[in-house]
N, C-alpha and C. Protein backbone atom coordinates (compact mmCIF):
# COMPACT_ATOMS: atom_id res chain seq x y z
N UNK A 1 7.05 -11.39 17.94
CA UNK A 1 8.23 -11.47 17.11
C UNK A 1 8.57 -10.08 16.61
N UNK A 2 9.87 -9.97 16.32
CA UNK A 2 10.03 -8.48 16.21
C UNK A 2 10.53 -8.30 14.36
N UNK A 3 10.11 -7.29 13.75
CA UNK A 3 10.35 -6.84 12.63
C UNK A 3 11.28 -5.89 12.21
N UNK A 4 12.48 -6.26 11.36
CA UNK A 4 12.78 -4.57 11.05
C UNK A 4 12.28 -4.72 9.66
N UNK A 5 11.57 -3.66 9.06
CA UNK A 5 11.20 -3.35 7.43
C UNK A 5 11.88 -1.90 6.92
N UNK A 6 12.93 -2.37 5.60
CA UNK A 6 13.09 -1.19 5.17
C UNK A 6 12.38 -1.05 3.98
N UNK A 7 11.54 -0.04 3.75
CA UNK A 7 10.51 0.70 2.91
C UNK A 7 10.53 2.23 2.38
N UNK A 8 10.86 2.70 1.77
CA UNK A 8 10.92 3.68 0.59
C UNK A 8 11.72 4.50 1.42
N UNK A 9 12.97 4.21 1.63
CA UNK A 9 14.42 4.59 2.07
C UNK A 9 14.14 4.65 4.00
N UNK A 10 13.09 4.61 4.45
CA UNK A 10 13.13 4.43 5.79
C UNK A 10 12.99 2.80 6.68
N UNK A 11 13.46 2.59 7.77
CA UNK A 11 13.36 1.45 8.40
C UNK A 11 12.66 1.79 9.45
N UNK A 12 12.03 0.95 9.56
CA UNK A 12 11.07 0.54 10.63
C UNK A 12 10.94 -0.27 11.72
N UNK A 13 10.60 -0.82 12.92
CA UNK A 13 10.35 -1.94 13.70
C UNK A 13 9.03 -2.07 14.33
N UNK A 14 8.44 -3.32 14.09
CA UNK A 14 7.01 -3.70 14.25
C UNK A 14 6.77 -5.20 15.32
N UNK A 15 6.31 -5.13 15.72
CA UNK A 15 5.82 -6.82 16.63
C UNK A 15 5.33 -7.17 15.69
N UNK A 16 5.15 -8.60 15.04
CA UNK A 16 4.41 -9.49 14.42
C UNK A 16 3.58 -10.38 15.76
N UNK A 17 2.16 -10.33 15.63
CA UNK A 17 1.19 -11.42 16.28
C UNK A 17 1.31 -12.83 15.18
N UNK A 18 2.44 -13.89 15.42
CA UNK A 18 2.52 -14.86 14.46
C UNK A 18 1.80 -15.49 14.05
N UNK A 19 0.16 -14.96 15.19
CA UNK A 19 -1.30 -15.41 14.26
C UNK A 19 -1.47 -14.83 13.20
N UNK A 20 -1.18 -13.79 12.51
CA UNK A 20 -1.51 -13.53 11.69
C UNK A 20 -0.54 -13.43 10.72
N UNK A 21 -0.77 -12.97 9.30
CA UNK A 21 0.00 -13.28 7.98
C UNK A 21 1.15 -11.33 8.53
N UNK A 22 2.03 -11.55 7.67
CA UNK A 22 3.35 -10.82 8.30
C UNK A 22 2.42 -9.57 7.21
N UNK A 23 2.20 -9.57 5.93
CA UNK A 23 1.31 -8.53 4.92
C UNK A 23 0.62 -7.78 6.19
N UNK A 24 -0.32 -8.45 6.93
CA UNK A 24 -1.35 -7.85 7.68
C UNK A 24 -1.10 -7.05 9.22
N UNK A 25 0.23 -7.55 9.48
CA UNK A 25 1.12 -6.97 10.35
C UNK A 25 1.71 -5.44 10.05
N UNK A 26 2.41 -5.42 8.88
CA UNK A 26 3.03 -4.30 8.45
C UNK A 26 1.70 -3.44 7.98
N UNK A 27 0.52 -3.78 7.07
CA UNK A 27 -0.60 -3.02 6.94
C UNK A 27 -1.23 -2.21 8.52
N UNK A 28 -1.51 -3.01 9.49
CA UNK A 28 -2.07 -2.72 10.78
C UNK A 28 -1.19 -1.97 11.05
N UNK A 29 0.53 -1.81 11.10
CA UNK A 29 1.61 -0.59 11.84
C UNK A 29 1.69 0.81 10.86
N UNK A 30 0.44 0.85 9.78
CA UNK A 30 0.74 1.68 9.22
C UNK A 30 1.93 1.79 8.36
N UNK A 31 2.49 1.26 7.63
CA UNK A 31 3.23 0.83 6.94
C UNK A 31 2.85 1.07 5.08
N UNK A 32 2.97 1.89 4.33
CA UNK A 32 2.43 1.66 2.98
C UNK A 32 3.55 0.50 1.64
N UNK A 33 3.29 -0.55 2.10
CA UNK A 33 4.19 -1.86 1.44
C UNK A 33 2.85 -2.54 0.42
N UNK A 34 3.62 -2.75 -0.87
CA UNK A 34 2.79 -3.05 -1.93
C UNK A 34 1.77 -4.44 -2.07
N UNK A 35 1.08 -4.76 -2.15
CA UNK A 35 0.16 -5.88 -2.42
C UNK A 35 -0.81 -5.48 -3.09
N UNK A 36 -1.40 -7.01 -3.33
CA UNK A 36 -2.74 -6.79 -4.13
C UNK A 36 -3.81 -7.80 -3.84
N UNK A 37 -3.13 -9.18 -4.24
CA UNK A 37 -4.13 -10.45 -4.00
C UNK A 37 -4.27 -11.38 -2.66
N UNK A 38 -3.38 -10.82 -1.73
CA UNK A 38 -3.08 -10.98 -0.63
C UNK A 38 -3.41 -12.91 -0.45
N UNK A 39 -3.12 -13.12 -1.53
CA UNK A 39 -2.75 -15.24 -1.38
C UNK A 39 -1.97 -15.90 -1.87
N UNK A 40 -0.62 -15.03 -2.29
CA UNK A 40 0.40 -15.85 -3.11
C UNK A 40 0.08 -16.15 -4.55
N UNK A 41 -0.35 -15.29 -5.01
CA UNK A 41 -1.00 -15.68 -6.33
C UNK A 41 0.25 -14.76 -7.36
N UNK A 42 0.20 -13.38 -7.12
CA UNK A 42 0.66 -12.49 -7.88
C UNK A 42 1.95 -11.53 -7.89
N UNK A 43 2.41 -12.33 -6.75
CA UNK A 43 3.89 -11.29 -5.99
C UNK A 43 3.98 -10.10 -6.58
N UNK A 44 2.94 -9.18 -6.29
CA UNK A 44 2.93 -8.09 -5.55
C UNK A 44 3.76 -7.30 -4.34
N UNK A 45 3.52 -8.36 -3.11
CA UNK A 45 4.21 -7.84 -1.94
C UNK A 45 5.26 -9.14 -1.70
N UNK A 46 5.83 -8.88 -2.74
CA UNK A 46 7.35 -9.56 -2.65
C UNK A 46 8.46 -8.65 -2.08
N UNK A 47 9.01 -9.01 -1.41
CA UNK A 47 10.35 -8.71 -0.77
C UNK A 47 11.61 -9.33 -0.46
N UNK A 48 12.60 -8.94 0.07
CA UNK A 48 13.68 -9.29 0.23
C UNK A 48 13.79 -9.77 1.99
N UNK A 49 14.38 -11.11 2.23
CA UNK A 49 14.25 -11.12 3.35
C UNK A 49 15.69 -11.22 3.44
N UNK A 50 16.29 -10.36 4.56
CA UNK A 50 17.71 -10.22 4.56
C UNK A 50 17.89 -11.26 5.87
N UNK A 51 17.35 -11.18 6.85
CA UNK A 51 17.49 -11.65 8.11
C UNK A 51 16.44 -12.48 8.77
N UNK A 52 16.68 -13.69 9.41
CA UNK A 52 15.84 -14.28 9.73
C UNK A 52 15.54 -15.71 8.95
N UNK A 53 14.17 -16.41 9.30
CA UNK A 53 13.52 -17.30 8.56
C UNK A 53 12.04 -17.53 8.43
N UNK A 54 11.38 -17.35 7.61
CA UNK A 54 9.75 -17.77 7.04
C UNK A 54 9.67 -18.88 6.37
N UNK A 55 8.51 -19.28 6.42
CA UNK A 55 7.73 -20.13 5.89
C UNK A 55 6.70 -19.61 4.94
N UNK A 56 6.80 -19.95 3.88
CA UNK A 56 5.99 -19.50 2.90
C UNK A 56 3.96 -20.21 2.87
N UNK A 57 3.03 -20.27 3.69
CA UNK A 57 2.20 -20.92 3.06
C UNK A 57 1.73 -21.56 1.79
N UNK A 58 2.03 -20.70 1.14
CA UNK A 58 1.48 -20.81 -0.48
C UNK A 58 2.56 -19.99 -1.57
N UNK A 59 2.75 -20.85 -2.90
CA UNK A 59 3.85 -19.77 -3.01
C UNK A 59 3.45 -20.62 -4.66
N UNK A 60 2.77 -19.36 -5.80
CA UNK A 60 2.56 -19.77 -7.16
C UNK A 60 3.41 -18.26 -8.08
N UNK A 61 4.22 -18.11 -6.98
CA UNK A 61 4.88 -16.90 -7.83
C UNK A 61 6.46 -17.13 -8.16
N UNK A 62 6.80 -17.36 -7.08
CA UNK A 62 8.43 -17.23 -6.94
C UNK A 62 9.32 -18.57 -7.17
N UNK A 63 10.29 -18.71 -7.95
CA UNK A 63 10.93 -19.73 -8.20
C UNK A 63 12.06 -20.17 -6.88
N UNK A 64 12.29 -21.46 -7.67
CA UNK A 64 13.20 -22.19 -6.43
C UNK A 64 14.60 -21.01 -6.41
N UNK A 65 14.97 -20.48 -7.60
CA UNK A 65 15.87 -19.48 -7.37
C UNK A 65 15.60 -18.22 -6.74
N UNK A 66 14.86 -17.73 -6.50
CA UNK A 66 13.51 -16.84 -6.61
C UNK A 66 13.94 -16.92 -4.56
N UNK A 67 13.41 -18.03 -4.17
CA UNK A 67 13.98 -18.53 -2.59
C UNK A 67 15.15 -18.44 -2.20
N UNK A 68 16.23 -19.05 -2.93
CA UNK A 68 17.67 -18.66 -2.58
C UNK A 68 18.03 -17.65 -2.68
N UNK A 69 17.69 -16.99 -3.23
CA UNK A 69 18.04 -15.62 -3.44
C UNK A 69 17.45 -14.82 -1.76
N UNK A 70 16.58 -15.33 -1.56
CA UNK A 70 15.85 -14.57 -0.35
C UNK A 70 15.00 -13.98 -0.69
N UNK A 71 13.61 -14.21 -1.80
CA UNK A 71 12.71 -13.16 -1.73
C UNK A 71 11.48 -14.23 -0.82
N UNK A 72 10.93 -13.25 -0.51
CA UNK A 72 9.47 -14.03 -0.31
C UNK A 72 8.20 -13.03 -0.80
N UNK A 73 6.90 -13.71 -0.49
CA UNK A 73 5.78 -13.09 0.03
C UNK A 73 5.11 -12.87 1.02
N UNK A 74 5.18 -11.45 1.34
CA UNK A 74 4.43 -11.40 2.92
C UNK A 74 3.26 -11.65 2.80
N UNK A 75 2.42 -11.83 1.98
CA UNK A 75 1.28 -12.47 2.52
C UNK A 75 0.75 -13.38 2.79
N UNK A 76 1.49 -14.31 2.59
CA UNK A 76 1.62 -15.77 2.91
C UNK A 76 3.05 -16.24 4.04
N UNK A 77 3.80 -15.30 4.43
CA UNK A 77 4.48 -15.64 5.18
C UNK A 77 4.46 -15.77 6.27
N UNK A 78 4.98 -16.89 7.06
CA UNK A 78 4.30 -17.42 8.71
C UNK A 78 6.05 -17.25 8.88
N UNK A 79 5.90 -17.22 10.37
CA UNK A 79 7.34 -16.89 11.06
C UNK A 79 7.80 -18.30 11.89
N UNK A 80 9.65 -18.22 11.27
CA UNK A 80 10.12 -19.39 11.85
C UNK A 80 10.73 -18.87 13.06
N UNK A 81 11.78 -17.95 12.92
CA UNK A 81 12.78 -17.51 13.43
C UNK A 81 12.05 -16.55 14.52
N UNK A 82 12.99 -15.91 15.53
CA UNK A 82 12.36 -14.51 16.56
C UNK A 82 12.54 -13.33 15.82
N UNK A 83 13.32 -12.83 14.84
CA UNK A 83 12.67 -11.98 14.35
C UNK A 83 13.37 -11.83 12.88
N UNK A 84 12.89 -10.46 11.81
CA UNK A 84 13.63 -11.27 10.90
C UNK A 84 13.56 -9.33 10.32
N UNK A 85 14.55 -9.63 8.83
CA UNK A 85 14.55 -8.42 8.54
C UNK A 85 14.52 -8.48 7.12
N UNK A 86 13.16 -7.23 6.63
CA UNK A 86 12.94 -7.39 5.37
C UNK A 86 13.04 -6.04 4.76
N UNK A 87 13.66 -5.63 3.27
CA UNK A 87 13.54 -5.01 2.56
C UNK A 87 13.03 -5.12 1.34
N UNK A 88 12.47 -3.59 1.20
CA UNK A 88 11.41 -3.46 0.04
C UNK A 88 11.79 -2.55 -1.24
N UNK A 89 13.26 -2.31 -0.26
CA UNK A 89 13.81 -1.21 -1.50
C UNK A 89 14.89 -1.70 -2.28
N UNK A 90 15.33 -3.12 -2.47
CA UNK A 90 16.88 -3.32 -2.54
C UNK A 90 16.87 -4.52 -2.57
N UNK A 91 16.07 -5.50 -3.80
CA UNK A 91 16.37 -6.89 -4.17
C UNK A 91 18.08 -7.43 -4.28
N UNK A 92 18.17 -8.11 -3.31
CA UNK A 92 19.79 -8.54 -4.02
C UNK A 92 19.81 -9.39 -5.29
């Protein structure tokens, strides 16, 4: 699955292995994107998903508005869509 991430004014593109959590994807491409508890506990590595669709595994942070809006957590996020596009600089 393909990624674009925009992160501290630059964009990026990464393959996601949809075995694994999307956090651990952008960590492995070298990527410096914020986390901490890496289980949906503390949205930390909350972002903006502009494009695309996820599935949240676990989610004790973010409100039902919180979703419409488009944020998620990558570390709990599993992939619906083929690819999707997230920013880290620019909550709408």
């Amino acid at each position: 699955m393909n990624v674009t991430v925009k992160v501290k004014g630059a964009t990026h593109h990464i393959l996601w292995d949809k075995q694994r959590p999307l956090l651990d994807a952008l960590l492995n491409s070298g990527m410096d994107v914020p986390y901490s508890c890496c289980c949906g506990n503390c949205g930390t590595c909350m972002c903006q998903l502009e494009e695309g669709e996820v599935r949240l595994k676990k989610n004790c942070v973010l409100s039902e508005t919180h979703l419409q809006q488009g944020l998620i957590l990558a570390c709990v996020a599993a992939p619906i869509s083929e690819s999707i596009t997230l920013n880290y600089d620019e909550f709408k």
